[in-house]
N, C-alpha and C. Protein backbone atom coordinates (compact mmCIF):
# COMPACT_ATOMS: atom_id res chain seq x y z
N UNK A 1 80.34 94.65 81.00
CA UNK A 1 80.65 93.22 81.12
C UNK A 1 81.88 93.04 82.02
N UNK A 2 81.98 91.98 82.99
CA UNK A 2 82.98 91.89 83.86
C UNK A 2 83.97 91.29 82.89
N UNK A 3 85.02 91.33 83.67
CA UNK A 3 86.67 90.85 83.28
C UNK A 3 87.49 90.14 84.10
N UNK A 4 88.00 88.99 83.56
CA UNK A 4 89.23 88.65 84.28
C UNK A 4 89.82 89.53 85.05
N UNK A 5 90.74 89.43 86.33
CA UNK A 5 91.40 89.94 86.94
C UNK A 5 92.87 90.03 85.77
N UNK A 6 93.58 90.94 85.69
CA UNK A 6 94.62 90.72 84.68
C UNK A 6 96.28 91.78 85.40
N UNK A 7 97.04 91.43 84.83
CA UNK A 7 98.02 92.45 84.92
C UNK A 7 98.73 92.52 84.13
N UNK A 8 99.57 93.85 83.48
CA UNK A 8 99.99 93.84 82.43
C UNK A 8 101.36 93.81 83.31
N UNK A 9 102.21 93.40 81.99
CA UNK A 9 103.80 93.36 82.19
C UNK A 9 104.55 93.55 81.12
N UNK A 10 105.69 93.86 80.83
CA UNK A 10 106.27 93.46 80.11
C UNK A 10 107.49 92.41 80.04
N UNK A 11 107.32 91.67 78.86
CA UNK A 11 107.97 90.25 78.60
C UNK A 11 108.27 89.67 77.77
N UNK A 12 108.82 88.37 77.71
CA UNK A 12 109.13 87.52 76.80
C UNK A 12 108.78 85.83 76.83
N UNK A 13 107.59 85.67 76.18
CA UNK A 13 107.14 84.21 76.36
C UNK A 13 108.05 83.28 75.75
N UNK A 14 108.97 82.06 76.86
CA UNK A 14 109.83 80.40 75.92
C UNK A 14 108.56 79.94 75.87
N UNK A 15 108.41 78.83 74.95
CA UNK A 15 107.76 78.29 74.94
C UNK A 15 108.36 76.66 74.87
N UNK A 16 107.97 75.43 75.10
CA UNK A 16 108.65 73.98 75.00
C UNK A 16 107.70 73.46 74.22
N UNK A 17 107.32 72.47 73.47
CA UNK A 17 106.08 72.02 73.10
C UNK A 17 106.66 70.36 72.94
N UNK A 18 105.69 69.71 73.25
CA UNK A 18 105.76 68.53 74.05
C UNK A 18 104.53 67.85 73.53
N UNK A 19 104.76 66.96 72.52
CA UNK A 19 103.47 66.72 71.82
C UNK A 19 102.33 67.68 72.31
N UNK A 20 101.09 67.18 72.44
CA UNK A 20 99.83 68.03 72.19
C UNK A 20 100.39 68.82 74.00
N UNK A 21 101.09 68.96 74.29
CA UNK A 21 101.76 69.37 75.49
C UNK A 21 102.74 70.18 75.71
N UNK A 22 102.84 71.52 76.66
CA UNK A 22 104.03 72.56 76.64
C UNK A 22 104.02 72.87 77.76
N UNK A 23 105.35 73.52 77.86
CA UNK A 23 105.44 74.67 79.56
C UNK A 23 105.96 75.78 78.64
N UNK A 24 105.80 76.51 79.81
CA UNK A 24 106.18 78.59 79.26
C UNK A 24 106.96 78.69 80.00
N UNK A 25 107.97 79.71 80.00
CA UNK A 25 109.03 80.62 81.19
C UNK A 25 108.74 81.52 80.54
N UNK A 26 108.11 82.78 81.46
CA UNK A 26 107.94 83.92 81.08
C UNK A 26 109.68 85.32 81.71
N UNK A 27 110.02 85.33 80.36
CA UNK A 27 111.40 86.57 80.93
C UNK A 27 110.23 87.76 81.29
N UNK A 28 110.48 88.51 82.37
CA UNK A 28 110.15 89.32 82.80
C UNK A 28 110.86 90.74 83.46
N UNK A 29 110.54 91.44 82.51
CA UNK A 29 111.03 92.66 81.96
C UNK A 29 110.78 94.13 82.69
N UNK A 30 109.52 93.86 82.65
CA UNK A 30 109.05 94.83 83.93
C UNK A 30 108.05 94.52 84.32
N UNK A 31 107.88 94.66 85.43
CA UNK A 31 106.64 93.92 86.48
C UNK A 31 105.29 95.07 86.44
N UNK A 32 105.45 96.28 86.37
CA UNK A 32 104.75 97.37 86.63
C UNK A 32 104.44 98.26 85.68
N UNK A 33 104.83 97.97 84.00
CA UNK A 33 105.10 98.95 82.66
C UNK A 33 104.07 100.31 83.03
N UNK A 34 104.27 101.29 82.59
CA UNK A 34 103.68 102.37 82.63
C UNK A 34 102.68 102.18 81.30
N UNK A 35 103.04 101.82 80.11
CA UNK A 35 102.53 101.94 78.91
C UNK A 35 102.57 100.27 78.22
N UNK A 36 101.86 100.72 77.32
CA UNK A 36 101.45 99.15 76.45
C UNK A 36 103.04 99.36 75.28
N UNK A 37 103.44 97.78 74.68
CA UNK A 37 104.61 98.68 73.64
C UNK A 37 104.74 97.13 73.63
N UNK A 38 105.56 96.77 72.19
CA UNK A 38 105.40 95.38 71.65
C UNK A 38 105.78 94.74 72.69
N UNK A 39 106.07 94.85 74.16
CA UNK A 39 106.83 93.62 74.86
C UNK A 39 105.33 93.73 76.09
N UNK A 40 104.92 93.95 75.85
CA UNK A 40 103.43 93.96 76.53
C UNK A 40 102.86 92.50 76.61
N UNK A 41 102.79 91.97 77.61
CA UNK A 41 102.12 90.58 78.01
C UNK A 41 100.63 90.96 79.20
N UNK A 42 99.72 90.06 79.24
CA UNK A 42 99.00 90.03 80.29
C UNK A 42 98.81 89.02 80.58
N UNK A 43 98.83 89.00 82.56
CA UNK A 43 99.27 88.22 83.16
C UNK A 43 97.68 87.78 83.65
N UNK A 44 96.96 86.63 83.82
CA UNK A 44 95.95 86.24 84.88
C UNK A 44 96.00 85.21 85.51
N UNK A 45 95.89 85.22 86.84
CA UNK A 45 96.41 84.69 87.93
C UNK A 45 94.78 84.00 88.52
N UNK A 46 95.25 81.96 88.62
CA UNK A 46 93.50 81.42 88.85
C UNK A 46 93.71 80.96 90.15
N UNK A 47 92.44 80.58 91.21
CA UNK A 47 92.66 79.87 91.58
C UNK A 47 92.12 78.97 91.67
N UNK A 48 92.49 77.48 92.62
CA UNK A 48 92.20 76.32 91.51
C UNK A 48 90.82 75.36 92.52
N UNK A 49 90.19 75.04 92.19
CA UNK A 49 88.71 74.91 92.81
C UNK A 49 89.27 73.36 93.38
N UNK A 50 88.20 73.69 94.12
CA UNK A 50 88.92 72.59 95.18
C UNK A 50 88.78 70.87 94.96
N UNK A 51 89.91 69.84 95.08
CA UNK A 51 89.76 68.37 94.40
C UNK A 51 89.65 68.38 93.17
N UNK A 52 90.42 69.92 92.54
CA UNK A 52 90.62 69.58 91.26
C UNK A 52 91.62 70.07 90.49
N UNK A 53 91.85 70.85 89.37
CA UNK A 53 92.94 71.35 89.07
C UNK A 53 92.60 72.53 88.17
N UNK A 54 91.06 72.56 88.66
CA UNK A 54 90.46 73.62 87.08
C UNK A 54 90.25 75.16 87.51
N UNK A 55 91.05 76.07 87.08
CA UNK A 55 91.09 76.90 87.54
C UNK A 55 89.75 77.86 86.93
N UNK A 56 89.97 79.06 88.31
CA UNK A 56 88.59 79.86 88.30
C UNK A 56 89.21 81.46 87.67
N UNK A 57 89.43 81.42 87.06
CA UNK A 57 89.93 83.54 86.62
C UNK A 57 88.69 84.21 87.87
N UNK A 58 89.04 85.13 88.54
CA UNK A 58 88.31 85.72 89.40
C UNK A 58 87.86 86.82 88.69
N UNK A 59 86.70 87.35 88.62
CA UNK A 59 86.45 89.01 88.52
C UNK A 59 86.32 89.71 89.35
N UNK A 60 85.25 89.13 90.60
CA UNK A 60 85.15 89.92 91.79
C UNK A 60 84.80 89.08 92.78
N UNK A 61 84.49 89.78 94.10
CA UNK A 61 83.75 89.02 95.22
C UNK A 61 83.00 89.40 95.76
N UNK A 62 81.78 88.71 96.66
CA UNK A 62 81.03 89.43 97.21
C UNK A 62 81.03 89.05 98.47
N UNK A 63 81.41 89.22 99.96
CA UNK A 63 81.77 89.03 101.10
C UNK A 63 80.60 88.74 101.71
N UNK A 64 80.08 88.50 102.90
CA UNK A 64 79.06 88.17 103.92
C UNK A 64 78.17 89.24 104.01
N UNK A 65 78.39 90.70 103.77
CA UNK A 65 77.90 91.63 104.08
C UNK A 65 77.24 92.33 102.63
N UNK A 66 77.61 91.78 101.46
CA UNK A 66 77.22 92.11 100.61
C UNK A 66 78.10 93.35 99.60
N UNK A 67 79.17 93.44 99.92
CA UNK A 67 80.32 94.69 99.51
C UNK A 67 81.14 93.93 98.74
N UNK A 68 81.83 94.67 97.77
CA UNK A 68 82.02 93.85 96.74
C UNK A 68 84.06 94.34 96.90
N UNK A 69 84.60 93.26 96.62
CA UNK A 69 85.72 93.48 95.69
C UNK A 69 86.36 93.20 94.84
N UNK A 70 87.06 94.11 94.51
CA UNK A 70 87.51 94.25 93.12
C UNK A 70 88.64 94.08 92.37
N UNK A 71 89.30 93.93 91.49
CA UNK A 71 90.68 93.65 90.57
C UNK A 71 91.79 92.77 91.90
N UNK A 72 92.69 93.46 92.07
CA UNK A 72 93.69 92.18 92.57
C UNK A 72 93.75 92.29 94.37
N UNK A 73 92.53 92.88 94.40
CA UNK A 73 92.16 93.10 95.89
C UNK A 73 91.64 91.89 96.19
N UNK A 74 90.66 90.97 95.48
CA UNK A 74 90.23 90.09 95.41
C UNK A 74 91.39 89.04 96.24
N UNK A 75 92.64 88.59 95.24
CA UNK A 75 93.41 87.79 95.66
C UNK A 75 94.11 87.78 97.76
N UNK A 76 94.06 88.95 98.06
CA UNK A 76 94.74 89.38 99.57
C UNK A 76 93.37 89.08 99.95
N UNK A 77 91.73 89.78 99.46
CA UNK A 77 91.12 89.06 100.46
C UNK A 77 90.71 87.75 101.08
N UNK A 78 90.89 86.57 99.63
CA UNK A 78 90.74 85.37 99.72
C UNK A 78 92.10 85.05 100.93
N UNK A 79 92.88 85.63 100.48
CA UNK A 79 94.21 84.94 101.53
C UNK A 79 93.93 84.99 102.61
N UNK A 80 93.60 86.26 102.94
CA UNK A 80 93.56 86.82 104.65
C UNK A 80 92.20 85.97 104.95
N UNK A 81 90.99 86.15 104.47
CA UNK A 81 89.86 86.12 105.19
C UNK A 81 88.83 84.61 104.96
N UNK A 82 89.47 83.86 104.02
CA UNK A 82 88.73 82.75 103.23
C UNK A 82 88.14 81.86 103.77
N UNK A 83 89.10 81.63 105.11
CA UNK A 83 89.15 80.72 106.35
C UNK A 83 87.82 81.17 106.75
N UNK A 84 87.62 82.67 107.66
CA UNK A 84 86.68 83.19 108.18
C UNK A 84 85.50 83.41 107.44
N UNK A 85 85.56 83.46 106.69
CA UNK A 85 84.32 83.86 105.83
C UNK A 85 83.63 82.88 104.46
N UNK A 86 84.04 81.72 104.56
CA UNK A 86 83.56 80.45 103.31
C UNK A 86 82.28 80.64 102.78
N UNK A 87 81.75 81.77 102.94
CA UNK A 87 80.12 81.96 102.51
C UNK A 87 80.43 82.90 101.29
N UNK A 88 81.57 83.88 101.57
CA UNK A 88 81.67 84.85 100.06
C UNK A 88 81.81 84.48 98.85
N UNK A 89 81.33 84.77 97.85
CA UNK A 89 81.09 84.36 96.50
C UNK A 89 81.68 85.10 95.89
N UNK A 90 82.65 83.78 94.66
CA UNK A 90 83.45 84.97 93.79
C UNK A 90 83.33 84.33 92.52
N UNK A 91 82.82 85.23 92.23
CA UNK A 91 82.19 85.61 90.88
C UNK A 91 83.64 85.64 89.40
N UNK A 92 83.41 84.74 88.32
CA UNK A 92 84.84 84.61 87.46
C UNK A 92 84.42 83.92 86.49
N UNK A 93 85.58 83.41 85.31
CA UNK A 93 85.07 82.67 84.36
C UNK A 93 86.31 81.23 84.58
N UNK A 94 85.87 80.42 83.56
CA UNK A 94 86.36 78.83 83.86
C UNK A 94 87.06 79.31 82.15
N UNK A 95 88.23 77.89 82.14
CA UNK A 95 89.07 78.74 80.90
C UNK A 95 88.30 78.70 80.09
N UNK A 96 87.01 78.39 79.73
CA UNK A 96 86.71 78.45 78.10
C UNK A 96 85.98 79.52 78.26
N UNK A 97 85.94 80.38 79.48
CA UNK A 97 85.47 82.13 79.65
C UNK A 97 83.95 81.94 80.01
N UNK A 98 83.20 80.67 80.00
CA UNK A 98 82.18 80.99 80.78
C UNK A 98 82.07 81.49 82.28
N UNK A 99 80.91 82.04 82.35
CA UNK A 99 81.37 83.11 83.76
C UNK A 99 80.66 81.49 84.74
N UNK A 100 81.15 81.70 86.17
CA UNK A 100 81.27 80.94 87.13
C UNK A 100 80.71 81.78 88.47
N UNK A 101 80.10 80.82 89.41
CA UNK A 101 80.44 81.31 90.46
C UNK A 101 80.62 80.42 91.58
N UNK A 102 81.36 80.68 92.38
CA UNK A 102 82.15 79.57 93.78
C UNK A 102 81.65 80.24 94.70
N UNK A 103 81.72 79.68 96.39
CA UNK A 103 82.12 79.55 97.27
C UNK A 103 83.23 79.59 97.30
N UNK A 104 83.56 80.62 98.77
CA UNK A 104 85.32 80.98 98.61
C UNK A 104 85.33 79.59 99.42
N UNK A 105 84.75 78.70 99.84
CA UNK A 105 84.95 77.77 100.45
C UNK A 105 85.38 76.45 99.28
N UNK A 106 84.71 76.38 98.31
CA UNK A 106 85.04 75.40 97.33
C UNK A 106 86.49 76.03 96.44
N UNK A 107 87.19 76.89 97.02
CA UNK A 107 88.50 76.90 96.48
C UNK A 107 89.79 76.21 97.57
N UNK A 108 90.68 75.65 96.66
CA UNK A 108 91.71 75.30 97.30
C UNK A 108 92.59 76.72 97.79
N UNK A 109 92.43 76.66 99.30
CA UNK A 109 92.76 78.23 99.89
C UNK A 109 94.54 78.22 99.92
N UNK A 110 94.77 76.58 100.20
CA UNK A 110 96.55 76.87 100.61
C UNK A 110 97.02 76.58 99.22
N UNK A 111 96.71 76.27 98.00
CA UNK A 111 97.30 76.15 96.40
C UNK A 111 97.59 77.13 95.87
N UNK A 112 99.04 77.02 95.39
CA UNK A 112 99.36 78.63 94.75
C UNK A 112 98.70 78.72 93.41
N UNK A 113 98.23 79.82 93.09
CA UNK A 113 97.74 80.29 92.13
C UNK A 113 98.57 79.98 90.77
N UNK A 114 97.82 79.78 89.64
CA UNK A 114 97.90 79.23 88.25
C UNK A 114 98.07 80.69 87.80
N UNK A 115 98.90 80.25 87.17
CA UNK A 115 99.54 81.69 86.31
C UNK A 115 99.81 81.62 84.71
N UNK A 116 98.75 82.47 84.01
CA UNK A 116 98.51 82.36 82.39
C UNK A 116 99.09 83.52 81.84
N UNK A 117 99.71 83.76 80.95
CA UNK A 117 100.08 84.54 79.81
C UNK A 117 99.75 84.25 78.95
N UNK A 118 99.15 85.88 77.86
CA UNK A 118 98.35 86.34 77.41
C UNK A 118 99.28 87.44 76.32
N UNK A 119 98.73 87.58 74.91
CA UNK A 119 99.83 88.58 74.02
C UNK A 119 98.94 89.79 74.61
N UNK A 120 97.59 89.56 75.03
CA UNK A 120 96.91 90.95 75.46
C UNK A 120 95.77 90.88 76.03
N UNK A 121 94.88 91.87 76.96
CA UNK A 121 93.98 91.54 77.81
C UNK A 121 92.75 91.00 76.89
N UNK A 122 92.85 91.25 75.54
CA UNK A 122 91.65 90.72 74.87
C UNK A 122 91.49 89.15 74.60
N UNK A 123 92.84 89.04 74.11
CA UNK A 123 92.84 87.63 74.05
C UNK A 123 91.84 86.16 74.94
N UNK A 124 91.32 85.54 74.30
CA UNK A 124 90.23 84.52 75.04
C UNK A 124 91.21 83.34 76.28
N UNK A 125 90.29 83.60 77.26
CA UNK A 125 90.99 82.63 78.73
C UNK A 125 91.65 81.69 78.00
N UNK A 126 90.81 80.55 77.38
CA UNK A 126 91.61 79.37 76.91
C UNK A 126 93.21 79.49 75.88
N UNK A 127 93.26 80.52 75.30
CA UNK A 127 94.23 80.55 74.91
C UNK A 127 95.86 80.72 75.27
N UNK A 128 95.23 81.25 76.52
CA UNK A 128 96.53 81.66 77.58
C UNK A 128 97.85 80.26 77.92
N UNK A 129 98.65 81.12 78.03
CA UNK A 129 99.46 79.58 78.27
C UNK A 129 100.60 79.81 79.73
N UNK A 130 99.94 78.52 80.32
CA UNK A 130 100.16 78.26 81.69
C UNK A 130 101.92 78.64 81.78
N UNK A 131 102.34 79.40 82.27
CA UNK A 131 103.19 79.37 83.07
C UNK A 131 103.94 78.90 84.12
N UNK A 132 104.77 77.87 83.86
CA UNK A 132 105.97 77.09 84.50
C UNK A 132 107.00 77.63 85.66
N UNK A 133 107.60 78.70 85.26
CA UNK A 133 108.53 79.72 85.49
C UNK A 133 108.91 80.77 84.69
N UNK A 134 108.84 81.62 86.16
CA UNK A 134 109.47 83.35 85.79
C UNK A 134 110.71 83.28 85.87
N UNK A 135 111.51 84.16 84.65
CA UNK A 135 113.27 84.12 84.23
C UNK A 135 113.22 85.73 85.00
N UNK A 136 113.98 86.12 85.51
CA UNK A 136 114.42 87.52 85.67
C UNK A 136 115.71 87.72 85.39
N UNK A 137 115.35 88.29 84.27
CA UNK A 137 117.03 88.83 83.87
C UNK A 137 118.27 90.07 84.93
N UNK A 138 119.20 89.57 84.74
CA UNK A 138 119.79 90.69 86.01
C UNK A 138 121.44 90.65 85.10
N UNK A 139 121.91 91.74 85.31
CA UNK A 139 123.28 92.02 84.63
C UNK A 139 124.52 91.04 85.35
N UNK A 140 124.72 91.08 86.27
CA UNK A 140 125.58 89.73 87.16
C UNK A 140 125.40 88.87 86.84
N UNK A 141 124.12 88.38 86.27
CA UNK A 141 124.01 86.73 86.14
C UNK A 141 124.77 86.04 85.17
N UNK A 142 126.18 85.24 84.80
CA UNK A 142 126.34 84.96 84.16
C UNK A 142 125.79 83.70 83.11
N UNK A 143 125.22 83.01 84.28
CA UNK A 143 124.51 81.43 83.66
C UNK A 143 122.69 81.46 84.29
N UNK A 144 122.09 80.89 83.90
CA UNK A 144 120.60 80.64 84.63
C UNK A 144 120.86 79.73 85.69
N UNK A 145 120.20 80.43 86.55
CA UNK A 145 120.24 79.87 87.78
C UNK A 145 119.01 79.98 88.86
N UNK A 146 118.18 78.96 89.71
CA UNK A 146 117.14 78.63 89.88
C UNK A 146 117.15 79.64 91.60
N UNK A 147 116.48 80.69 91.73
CA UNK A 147 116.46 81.54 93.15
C UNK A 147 115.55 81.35 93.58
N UNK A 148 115.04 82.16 94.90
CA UNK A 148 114.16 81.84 95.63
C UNK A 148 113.56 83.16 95.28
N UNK A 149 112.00 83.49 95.22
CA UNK A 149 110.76 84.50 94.95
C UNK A 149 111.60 85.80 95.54
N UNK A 150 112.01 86.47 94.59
CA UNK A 150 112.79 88.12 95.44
C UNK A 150 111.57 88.54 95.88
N UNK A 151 112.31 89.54 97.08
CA UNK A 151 111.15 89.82 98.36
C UNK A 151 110.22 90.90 97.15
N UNK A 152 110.99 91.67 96.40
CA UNK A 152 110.23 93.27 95.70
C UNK A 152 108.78 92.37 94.74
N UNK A 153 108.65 91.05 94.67
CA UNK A 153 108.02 90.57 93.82
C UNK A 153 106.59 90.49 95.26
N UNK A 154 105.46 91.09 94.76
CA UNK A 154 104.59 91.23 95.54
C UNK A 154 103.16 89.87 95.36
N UNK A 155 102.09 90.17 95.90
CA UNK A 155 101.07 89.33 95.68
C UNK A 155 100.15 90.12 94.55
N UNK A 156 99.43 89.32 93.84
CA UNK A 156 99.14 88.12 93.54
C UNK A 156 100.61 87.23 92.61
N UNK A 157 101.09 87.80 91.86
CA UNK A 157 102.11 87.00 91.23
C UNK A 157 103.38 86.20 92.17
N UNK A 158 103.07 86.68 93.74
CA UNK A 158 104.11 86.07 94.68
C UNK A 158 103.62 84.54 95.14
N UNK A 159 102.40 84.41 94.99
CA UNK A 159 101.61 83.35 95.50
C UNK A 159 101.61 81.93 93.92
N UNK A 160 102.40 82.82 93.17
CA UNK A 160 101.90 81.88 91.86
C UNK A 160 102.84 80.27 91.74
N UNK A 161 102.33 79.31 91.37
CA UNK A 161 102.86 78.20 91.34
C UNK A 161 103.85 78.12 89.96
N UNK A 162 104.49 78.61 89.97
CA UNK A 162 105.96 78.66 89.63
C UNK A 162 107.48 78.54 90.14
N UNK A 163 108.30 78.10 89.67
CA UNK A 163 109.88 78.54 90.51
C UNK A 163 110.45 79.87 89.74
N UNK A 164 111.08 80.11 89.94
CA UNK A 164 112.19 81.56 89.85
C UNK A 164 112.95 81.26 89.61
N UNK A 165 113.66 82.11 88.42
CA UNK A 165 115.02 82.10 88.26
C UNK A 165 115.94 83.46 87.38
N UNK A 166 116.95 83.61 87.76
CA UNK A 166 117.89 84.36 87.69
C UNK A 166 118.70 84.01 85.94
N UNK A 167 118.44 84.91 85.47
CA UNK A 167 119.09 84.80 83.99
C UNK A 167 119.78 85.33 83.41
N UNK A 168 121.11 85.57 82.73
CA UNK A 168 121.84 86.90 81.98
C UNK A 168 120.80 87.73 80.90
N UNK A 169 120.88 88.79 81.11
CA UNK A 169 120.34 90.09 80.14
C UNK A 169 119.80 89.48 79.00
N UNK A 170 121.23 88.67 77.68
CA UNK A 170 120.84 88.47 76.87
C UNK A 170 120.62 86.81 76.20
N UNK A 171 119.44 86.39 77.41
CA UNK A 171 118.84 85.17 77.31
C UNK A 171 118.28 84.73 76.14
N UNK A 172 119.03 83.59 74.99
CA UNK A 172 118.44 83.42 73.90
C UNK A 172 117.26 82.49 73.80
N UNK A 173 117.59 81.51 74.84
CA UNK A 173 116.31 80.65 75.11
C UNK A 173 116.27 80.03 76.46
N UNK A 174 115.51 78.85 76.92
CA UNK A 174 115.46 78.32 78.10
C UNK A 174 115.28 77.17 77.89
N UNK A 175 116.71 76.77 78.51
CA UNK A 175 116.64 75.00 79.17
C UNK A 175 115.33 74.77 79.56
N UNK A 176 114.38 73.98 79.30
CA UNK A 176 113.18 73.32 79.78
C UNK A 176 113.64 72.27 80.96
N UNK A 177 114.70 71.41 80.36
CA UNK A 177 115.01 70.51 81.27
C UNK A 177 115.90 71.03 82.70
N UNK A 178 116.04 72.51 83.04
CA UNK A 178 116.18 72.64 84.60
C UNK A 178 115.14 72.62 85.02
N UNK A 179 114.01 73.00 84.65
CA UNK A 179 112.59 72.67 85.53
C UNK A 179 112.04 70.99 85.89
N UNK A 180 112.80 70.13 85.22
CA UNK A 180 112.49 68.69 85.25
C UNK A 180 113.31 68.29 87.00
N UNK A 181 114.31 69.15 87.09
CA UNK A 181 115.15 69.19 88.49
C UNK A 181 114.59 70.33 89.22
N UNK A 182 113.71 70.52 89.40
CA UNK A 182 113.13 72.30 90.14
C UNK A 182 111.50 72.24 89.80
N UNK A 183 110.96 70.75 90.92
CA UNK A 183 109.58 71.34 90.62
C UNK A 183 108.82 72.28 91.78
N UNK A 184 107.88 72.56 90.83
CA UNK A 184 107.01 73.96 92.03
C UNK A 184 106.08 73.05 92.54
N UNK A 185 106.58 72.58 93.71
CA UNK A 185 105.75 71.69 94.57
C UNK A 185 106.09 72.72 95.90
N UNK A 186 106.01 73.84 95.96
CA UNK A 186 105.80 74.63 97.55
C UNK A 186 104.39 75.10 97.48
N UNK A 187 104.13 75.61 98.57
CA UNK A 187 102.57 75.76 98.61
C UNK A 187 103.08 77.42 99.65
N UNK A 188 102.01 77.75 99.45
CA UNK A 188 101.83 79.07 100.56
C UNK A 188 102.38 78.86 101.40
């Protein structure tokens, strides 16, 4: 059975809750964990179909020629080639995990990617919770403070519609209301 595209990390989900309504800041701990261990999050990264806002979880693609790709290869090929090639089909599920399939042409190509956290790759699409902003903790930082995407932060999570920010080590929670001054209105 296919799968979401996913990545593991390790982290720490804020959560805000806002009547039947919330944002997340995910602290992010390590981008690359070697092993699973209680600070284990998974990350899936959508993108969002076009004239709308409903995102697609990708599993794979299938290009013009009939060759397929796979896990977060998917995301660099839509970037690079989406333009050229609007006939490839990518194959995914919609959040309530029914499987889907698009035209790389019916995706919004210049929209940064929707970014969900997950306690684990099993966990069901819909449950995931959308991600606002990534905290990166750093020992200098004395106060939270709103940065620009560090270069070491790669794609797919570089493309994600979030802001960044810079946090001390031992972050007890997160202001919600600096994101009310810091929205993620940049695009690719």
């Amino acid at each position: 059975m296919a799968k979401a595209v996913s990545q593991h990390v390790w982290g720490k989900l804020f959560e805000e809750r806002v009547g039947g309504n919330g944002r997340s800041a995910l602290l992010l701990t390590q981008l690359k964990p070697e092993m699973e261990s209680e600070q284990s999050l998974t990350l899936r990264l959508a993108f969002v179909v076009m004239g709308t806002e409903v995102p697609l979880f990708p599993s794979f693609l299938v290009d013009d020629w009939g060759g397929e790709v796979r896990g977060t290869a998917v995301y660099s090929w839509v970037r690079e080639n989406g333009n050229q090639f609007p006939r490839a089909e990518i194959f995914g599920f919609d959040r309530q995990g029914n499987s889907v399939q698009f035209f790389v042409r019916e995706l919004e190509l210049y929209a940064r990617l929707l970014c969900f956290a997950y306690p684990n790759a099993q966990t069901p699409l819909a449950e995931g919770k959308l991600v606002h902003a990534v905290l990166l903790p750093d020992a200098s930082a004395a106060e939270v403070e709103k940065i620009k995407r560090p270069s070491e932060i790669k794609r797919p999570l570089a493309s994600a519609r979030v802001t960044w920010w810079q946090v001390p080590l031992d972050l007890p929670h997160f202001d919600f209301s600096l994101l009310d001054d810091a929205q993620a209105s940049e695009f690719i």
